[in-house]
Protein backbone atom coordinates (compact mmCIF):
# COMPACT_ATOMS: atom_id res chain seq x y z
CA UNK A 1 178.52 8.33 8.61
CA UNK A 2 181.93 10.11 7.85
CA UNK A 3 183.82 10.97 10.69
CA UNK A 4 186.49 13.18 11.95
CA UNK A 5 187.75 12.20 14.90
CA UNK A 6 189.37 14.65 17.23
CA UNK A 7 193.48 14.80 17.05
CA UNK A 8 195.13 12.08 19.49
CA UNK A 9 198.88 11.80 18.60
CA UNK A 10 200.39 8.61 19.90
CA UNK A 11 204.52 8.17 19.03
CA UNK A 12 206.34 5.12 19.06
CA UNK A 13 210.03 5.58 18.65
CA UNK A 14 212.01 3.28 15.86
CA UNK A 15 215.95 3.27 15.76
CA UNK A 16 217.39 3.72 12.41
CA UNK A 17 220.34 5.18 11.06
CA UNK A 18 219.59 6.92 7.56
CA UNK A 19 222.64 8.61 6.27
CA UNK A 20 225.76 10.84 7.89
CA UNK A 21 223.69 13.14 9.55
CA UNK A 22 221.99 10.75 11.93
CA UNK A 23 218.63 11.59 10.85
CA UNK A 24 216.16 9.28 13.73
CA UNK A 25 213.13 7.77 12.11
CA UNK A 26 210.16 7.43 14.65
CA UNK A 27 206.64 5.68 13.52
CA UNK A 28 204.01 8.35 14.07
CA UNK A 29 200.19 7.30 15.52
CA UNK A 30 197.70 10.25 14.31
CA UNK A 31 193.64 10.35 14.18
CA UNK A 32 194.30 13.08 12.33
CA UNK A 33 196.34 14.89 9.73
CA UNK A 34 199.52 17.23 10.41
CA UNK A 35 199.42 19.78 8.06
CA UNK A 36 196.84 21.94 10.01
CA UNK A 37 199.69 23.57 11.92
CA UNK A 38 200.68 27.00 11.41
CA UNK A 39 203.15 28.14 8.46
CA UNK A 40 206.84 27.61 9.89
CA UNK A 41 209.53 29.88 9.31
CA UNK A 42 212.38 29.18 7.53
CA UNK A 43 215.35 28.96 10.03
CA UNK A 44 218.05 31.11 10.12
CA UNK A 45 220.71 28.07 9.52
CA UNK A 46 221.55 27.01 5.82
CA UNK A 47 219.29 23.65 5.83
CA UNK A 48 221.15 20.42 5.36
CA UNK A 49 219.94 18.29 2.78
CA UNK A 50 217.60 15.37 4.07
CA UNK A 51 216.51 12.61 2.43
CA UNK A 52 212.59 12.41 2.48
CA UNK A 53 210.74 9.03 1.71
CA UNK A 54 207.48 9.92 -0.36
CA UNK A 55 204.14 8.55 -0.61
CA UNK A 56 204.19 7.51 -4.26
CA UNK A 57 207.89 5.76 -3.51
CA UNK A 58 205.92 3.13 -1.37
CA UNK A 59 205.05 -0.07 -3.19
CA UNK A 60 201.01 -0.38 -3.52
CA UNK A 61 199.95 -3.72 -4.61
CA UNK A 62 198.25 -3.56 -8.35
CA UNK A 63 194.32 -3.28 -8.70
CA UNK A 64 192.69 -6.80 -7.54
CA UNK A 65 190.56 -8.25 -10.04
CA UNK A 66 187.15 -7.42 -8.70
CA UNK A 67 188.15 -3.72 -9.14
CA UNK A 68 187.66 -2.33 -12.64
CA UNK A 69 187.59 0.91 -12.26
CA UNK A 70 190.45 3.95 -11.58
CA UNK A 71 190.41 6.25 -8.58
CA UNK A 72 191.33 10.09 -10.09
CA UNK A 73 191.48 13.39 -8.74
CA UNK A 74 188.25 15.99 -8.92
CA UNK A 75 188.92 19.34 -8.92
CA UNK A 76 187.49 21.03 -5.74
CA UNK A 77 187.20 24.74 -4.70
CA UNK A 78 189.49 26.15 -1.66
CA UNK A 79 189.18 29.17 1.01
CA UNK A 80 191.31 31.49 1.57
CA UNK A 81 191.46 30.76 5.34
CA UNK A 82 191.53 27.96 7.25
CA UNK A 83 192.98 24.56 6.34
CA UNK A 84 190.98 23.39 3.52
CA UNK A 85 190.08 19.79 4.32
CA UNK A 86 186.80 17.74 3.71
CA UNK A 87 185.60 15.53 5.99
CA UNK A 88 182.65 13.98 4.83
CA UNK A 89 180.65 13.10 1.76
CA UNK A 90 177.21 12.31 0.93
CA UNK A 91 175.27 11.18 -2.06
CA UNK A 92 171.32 12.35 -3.24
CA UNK A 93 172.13 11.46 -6.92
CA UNK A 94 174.70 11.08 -9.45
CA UNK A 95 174.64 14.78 -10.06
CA UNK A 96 174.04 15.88 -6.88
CA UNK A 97 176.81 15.06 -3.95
CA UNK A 98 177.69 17.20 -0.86
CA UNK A 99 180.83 17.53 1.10
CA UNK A 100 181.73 19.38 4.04
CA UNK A 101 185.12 20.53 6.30
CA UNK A 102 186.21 23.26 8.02
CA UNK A 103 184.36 26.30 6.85
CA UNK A 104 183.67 24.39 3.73
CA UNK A 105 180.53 22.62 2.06
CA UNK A 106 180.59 22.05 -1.47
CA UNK A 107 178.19 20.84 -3.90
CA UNK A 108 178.80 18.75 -6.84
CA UNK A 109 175.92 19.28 -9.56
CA UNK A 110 177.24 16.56 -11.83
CA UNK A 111 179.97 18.90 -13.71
CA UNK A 112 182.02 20.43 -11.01
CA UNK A 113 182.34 21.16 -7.52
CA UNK A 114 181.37 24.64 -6.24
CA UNK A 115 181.45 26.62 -2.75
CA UNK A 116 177.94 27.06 -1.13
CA UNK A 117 177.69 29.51 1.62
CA UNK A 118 176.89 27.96 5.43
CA UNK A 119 174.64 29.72 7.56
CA UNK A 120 176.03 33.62 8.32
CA UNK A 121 177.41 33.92 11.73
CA UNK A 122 180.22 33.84 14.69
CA UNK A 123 183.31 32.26 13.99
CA UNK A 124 183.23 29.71 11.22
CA UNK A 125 181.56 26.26 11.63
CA UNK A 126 183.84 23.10 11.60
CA UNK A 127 181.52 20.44 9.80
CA UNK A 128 182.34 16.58 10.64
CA UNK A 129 179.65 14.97 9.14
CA UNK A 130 177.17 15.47 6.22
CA UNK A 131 173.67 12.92 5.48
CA UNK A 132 170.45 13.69 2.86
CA UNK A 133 167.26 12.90 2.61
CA UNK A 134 166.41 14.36 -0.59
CA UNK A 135 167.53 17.07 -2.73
CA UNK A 136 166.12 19.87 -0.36
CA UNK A 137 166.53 18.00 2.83
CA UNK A 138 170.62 17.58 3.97
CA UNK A 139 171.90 17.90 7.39
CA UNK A 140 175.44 18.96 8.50
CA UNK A 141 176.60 19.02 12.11
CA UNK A 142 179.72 19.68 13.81
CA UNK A 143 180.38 22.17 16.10
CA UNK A 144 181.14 26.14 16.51
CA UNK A 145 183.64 28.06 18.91
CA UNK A 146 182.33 31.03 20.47
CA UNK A 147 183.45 34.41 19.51
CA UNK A 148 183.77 35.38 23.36
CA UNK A 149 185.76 34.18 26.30
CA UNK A 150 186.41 30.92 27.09
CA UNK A 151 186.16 29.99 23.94
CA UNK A 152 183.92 26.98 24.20
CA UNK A 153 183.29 24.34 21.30
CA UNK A 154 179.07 24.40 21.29
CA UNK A 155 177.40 22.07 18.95
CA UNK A 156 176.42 23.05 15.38
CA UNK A 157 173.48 21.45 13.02
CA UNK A 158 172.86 23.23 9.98
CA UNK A 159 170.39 22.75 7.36
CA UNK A 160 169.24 22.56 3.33
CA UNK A 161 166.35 23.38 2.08
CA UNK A 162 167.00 23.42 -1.64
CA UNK A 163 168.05 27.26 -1.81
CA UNK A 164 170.08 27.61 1.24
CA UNK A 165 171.61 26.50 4.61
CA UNK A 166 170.31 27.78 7.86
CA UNK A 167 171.27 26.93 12.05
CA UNK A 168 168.98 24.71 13.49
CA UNK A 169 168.97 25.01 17.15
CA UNK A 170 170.71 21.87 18.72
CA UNK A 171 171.09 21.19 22.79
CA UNK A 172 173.99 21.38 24.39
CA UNK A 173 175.42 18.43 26.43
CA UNK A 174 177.02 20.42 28.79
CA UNK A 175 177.45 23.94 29.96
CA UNK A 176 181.25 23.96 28.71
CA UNK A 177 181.96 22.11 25.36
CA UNK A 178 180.38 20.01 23.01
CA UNK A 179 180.41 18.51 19.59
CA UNK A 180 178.50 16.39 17.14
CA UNK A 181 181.03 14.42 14.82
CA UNK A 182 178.57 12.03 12.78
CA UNK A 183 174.58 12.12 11.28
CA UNK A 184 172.53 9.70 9.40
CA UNK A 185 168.92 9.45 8.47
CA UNK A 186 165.82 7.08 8.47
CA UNK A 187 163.81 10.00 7.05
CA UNK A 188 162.82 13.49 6.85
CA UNK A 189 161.50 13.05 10.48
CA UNK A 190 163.39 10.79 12.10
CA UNK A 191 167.22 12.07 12.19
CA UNK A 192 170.58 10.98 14.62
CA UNK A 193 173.70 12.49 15.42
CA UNK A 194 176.42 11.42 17.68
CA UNK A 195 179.60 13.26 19.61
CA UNK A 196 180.25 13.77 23.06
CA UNK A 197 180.49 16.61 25.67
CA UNK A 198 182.33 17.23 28.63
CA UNK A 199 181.35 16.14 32.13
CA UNK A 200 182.66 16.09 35.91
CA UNK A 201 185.46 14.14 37.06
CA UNK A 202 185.25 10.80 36.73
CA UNK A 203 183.46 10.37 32.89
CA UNK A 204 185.39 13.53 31.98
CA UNK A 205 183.67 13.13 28.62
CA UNK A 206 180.47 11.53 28.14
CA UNK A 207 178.73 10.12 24.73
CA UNK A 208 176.07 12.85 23.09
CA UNK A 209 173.59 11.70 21.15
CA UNK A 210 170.89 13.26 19.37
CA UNK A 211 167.78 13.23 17.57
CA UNK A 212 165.29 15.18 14.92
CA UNK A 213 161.95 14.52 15.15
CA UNK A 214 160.49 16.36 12.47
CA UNK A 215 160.36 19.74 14.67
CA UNK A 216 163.29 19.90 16.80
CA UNK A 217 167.19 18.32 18.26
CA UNK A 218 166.31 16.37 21.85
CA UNK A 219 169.31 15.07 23.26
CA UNK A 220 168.73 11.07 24.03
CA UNK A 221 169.84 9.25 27.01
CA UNK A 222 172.60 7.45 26.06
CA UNK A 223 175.18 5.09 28.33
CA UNK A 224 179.04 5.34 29.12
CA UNK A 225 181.49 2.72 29.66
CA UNK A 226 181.30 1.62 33.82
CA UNK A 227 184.65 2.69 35.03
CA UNK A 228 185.88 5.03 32.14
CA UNK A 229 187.06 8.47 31.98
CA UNK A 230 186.58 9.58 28.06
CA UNK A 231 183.73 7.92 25.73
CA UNK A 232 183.17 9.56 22.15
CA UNK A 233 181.28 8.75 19.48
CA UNK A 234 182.58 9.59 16.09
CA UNK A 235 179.98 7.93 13.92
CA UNK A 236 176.35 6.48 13.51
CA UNK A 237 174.74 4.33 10.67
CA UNK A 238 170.53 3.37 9.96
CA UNK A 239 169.94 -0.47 8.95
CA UNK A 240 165.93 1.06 10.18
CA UNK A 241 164.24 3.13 12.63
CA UNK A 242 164.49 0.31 15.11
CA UNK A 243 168.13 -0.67 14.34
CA UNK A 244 170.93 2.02 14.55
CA UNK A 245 174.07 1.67 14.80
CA UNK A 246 177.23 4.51 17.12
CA UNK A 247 180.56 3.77 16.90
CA UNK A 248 183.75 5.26 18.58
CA UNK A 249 185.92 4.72 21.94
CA UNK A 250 186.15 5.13 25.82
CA UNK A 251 189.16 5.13 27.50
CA UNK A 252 188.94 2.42 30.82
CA UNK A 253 192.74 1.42 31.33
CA UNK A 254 193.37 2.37 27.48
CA UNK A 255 191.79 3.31 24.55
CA UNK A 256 189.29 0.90 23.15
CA UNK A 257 186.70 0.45 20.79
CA UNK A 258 182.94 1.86 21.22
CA UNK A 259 179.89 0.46 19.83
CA UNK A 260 176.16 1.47 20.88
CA UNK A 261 172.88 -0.08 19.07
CA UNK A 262 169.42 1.51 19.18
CA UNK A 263 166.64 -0.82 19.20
CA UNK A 264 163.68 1.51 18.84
CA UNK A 265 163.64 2.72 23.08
CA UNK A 266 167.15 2.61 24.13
CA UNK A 267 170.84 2.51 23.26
CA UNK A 268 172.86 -0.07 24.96
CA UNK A 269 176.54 -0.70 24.65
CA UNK A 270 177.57 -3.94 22.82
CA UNK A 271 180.29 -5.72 23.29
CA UNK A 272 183.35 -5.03 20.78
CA UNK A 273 186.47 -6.44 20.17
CA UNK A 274 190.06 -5.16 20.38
CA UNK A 275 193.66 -5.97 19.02
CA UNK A 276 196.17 -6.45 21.55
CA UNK A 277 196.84 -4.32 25.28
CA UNK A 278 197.41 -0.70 23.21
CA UNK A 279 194.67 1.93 21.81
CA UNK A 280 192.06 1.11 19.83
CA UNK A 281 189.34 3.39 17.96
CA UNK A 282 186.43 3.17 15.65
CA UNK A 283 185.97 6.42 13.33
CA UNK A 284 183.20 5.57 11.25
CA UNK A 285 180.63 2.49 10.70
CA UNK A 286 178.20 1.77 7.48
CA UNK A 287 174.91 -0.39 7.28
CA UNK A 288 173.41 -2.60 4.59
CA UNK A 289 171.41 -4.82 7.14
CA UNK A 290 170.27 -5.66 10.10
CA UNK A 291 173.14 -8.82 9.76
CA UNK A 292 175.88 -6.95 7.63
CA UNK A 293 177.39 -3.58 9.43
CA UNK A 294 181.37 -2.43 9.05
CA UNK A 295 183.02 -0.47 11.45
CA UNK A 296 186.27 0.88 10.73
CA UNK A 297 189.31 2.83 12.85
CA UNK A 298 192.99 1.57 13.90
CA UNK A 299 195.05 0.72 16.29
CA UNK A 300 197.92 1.30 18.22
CA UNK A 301 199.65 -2.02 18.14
CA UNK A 302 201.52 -2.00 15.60
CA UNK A 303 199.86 1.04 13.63
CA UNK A 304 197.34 -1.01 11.58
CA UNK A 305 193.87 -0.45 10.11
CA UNK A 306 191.29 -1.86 11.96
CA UNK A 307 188.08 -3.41 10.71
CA UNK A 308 185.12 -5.05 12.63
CA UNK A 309 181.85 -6.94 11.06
CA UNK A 310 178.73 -7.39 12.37
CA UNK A 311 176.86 -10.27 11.36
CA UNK A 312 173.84 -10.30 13.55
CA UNK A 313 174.81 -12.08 16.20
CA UNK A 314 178.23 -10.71 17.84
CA UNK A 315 181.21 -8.21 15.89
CA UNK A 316 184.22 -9.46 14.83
CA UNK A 317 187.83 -8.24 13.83
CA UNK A 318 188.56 -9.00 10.17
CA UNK A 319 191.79 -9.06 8.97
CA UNK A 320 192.67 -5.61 6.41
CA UNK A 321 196.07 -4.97 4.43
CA UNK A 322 198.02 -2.10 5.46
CA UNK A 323 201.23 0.00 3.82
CA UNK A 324 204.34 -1.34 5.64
CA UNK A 325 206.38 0.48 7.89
CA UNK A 326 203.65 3.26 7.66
CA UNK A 327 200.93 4.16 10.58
CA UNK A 328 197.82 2.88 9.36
CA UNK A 329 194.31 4.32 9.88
CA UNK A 330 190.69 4.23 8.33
CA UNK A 331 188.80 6.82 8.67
CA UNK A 332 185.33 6.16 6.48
CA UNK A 333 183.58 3.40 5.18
CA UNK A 334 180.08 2.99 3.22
CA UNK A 335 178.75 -0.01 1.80
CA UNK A 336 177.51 -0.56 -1.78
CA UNK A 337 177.10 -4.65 -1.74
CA UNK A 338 177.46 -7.49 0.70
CA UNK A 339 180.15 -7.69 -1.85
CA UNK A 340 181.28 -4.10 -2.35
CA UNK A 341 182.85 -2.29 0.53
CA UNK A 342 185.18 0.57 0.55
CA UNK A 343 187.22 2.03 3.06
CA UNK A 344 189.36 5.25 2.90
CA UNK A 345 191.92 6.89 5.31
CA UNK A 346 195.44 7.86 5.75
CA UNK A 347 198.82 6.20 6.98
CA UNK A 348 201.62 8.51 7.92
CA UNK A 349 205.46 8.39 8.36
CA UNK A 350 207.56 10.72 10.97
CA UNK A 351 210.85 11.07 11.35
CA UNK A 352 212.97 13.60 13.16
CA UNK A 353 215.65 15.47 11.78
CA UNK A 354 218.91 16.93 13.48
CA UNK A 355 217.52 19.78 15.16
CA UNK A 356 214.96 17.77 17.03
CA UNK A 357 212.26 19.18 14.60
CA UNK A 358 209.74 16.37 13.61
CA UNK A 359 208.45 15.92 10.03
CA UNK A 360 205.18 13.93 8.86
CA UNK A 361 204.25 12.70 5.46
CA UNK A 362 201.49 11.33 4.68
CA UNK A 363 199.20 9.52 1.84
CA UNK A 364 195.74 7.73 0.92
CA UNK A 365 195.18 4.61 1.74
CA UNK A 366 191.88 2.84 0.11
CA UNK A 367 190.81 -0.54 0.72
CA UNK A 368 188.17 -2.61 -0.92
CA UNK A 369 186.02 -5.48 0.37
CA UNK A 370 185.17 -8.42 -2.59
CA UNK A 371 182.94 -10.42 -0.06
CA UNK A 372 186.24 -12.30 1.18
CA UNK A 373 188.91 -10.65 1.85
CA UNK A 374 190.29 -6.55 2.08
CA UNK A 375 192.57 -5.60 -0.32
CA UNK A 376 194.28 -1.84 -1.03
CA UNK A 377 193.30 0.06 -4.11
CA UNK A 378 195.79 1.96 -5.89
CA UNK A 379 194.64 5.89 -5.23
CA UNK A 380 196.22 9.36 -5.93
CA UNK A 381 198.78 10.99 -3.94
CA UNK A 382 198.70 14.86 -5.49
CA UNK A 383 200.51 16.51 -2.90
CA UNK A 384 203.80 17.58 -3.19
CA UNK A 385 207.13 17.74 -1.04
CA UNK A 386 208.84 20.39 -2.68
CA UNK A 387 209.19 22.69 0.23
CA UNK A 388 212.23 23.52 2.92
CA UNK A 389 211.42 20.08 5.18
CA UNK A 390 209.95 17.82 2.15
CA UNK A 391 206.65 17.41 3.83
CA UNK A 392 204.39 15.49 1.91
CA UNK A 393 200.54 15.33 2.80
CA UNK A 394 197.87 13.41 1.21
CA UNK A 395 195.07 12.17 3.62
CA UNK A 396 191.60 10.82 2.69
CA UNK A 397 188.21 11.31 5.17
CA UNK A 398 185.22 10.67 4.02
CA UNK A 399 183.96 8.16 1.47
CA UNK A 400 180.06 7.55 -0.03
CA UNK A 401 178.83 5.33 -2.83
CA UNK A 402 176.17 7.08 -5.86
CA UNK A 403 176.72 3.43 -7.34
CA UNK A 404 179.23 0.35 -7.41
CA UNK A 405 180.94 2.14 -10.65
CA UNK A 406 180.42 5.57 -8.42
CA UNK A 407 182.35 6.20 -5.25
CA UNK A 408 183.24 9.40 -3.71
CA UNK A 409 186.28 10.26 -1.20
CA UNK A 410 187.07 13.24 0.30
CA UNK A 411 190.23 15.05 2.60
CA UNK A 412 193.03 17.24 1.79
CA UNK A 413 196.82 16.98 0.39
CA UNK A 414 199.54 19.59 1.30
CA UNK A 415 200.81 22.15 -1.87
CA UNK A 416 203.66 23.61 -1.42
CA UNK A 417 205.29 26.64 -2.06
CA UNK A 418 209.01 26.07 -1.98
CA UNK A 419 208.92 26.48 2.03
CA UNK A 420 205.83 25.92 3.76
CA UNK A 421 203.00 23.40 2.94
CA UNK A 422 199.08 24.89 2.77
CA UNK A 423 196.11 22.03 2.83
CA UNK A 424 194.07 22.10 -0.79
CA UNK A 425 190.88 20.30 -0.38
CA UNK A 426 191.34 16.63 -2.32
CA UNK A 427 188.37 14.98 -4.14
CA UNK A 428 188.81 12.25 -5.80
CA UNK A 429 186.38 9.69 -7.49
CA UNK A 430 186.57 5.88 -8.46
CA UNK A 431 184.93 5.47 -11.71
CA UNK A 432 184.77 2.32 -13.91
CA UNK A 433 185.47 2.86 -17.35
């Protein structure tokens, strides 16, 4: 249920004068993170001292009542390639939680996280969501580039049996690209992912959804947006096997949000709301019943978290808390209570400096649902700035609950090494004491 959405950078400019060198400060709209790009090198002129606003600097309101517990950080395993960042995270047992990323999955066996090895094969596999059945029964899906000319994203399902993970054939929605970006499970037989795949002009990309049914992936029929040029589908979430829940966006004269509901024969598109004229998206949605589903994404006006509720009848926007003066976005949710919800996700700050050159920080945002109102969570921030631009990174991107004293979230934070800034995998774990 733990998305990754694809990278969409929006940038909205904001005036402001920091110090003699003119530094302008513009607010920064990302699905994603921005320490993925490639290692800069240092220029050639002597840098001028900047002054860098951190993550930890920004005031975070104290623990509400109804939250106990302490987020921390978990030591997780890295690679020595690619950029080291979790995705999603899903729960069997206390001592037995799975993550995956790019080129990652790791396995936590209730003492520490370790490295398992993904299927062998081609280039390596870029996993957006995780789900399990039981300890010898978990599903990751994604998607895979291929090693020859042009290059095309092709969808990727891999499987665990209890010893190892192996490719399970998946279709392909189209002859070009294709990706799955979220999974969840009704049972060992009865399986869904969700994505999208390109298609002619004018639904240039089209929903995918798919299903396991105990032998093999089918892709089911599943509708687009009348009018619109783009519909994805970054998430999906099981109340049963007659009541399943997609989430994500279409673009029609903006971005706006998605939502698709299985009824047992056929998905339909529901009505969903939206906050004002500018982009709106839905990363990731969680179940409890047929009467209590969360979706959760942002939007563009004004750079806030966005939240929507399902109660049975219609979904609604509920109001969420958000960092000031930062972009807001959440990018996971799972629910442990009617009464017990958590959100995770990232907000991020750019500015530009005097050679044009623009710099992104970024930290974890967590919010928490009490049965009446969203609040933010305190939550670690272990990445560092101490490199030539000050780049700070800390971003959260998958969240799943073992228990309501036991939550999980997942994504990366930058390290630095005095001049350029390399993703580490971040775990970290809310525990009540």
């Amino acid at each position: 249920m733990n998305l990754l959405n694809t990278s969409r950078y929006k940038l909205s400019l904001i005036g402001a004068s920091l110090f003699s060198i003119g530094l302008i400060m513009v607010m920064l709209v990302s699905g994603t993170s921005s320490a993925e790009a490639a290692p800069k090198k240092p220029p050639t002129r002597t840098p001028t001292p900047i002054i860098v606003p951190t993550a930890t600097a920004t005031p975070v309101p104290n623990p509400p009542p109804d939250v106990p517990g302490t987020w921390k950080v978990v030591n997780s395993p890295n690679i020595s390639f690619g950029p080291n960042t979790l995705r999603s995270v899903a729960v069997v047992s206390a001592a037995d939680v799975w993550s995956v990323g790019y080129g990652l999955i790791e396995h936590w066996n209730g003492a520490n996280w370790r490295l398992v090895p993904s299927a062998p094969g081609g280039n390596p596999p870029d996993f957006k969501s995780v789900t399990t059945v039981a300890s010898n029964d978990v599903w990751a899906v994604g998607r895979r580039q291929e090693t020859t000319s042009p290059y095309w994203n092709k969808p990727l399902v891999e499987h665990w049996d209890g010893s190892s993970w192996t490719v399970v054939p998946s279709p392909e929605g189209s002859t070009t690209t294709s990706q799955l970006l979220g999974v969840d499970a009704v049972s060992a037989n009865d399986i869904w992912a969700v994505g999208d795949t390109s298609a002619p002009a004018p639904t240039y990309v089209q929903a995918l959804i798919e299903h396991w049914d105990g032998s093999s992936w089918n892709i089911i029929p599943s509708p687009n947006v009348n009018g619109s040029s783009w519909n994805s589908l970054t998430s999906v979430a099981v109340v049963s096997a007659n009541d399943i829940w997609a989430v994500g966006y279409y673009m029609g004269t903006n971005w706006r949000t998605l939502t698709l509901h299985w009824d047992g024969s056929t998905w339909s598109v529901v009505p969903s709301p939206n906050i004002g004229p500018y982009g709106n998206y839905l990363y990731s949605v969680s179940a409890r019943a047929a009467n209590d589903v969360w979706a959760v994404g942002s939007t563009n006006n004004g750079g806030n978290t966005l939240i929507l509720h399902w109660d049975g009848t219609s979904w609604s926007v509920v109001p969420s808390p958000n960092i000031p003066d930062w972009t807001n976005q959440l990018q996971s949710v799972t629910t442990v209570a009617a009464d017990d919800v958590w959100a995770v996700g990232v907000a991020t700050f750019t500015w530009y400096i005097s050679d044009g050159d623009a710099i992104t920080s970024s930290q974890t945002i967590i919010q928490h649902w009490n049965g009446t109102t969203w609040s933010i969570v305190p939550s670690p921030n272990p990445g560092d700035g101490n490199n030539y631009y000050g780049t700070i990174t800390n971003e959260l991107y998958g969240v799943a609950a073992v228990l309501a004293s036991d939550v999980w979230a997942v994504g990366k934070y930058g390290k630095s090494d005095g001049l350029n800034v390399t993703s580490q995998t971040l775990v970290e774990r809310y525990t009540v004491p």
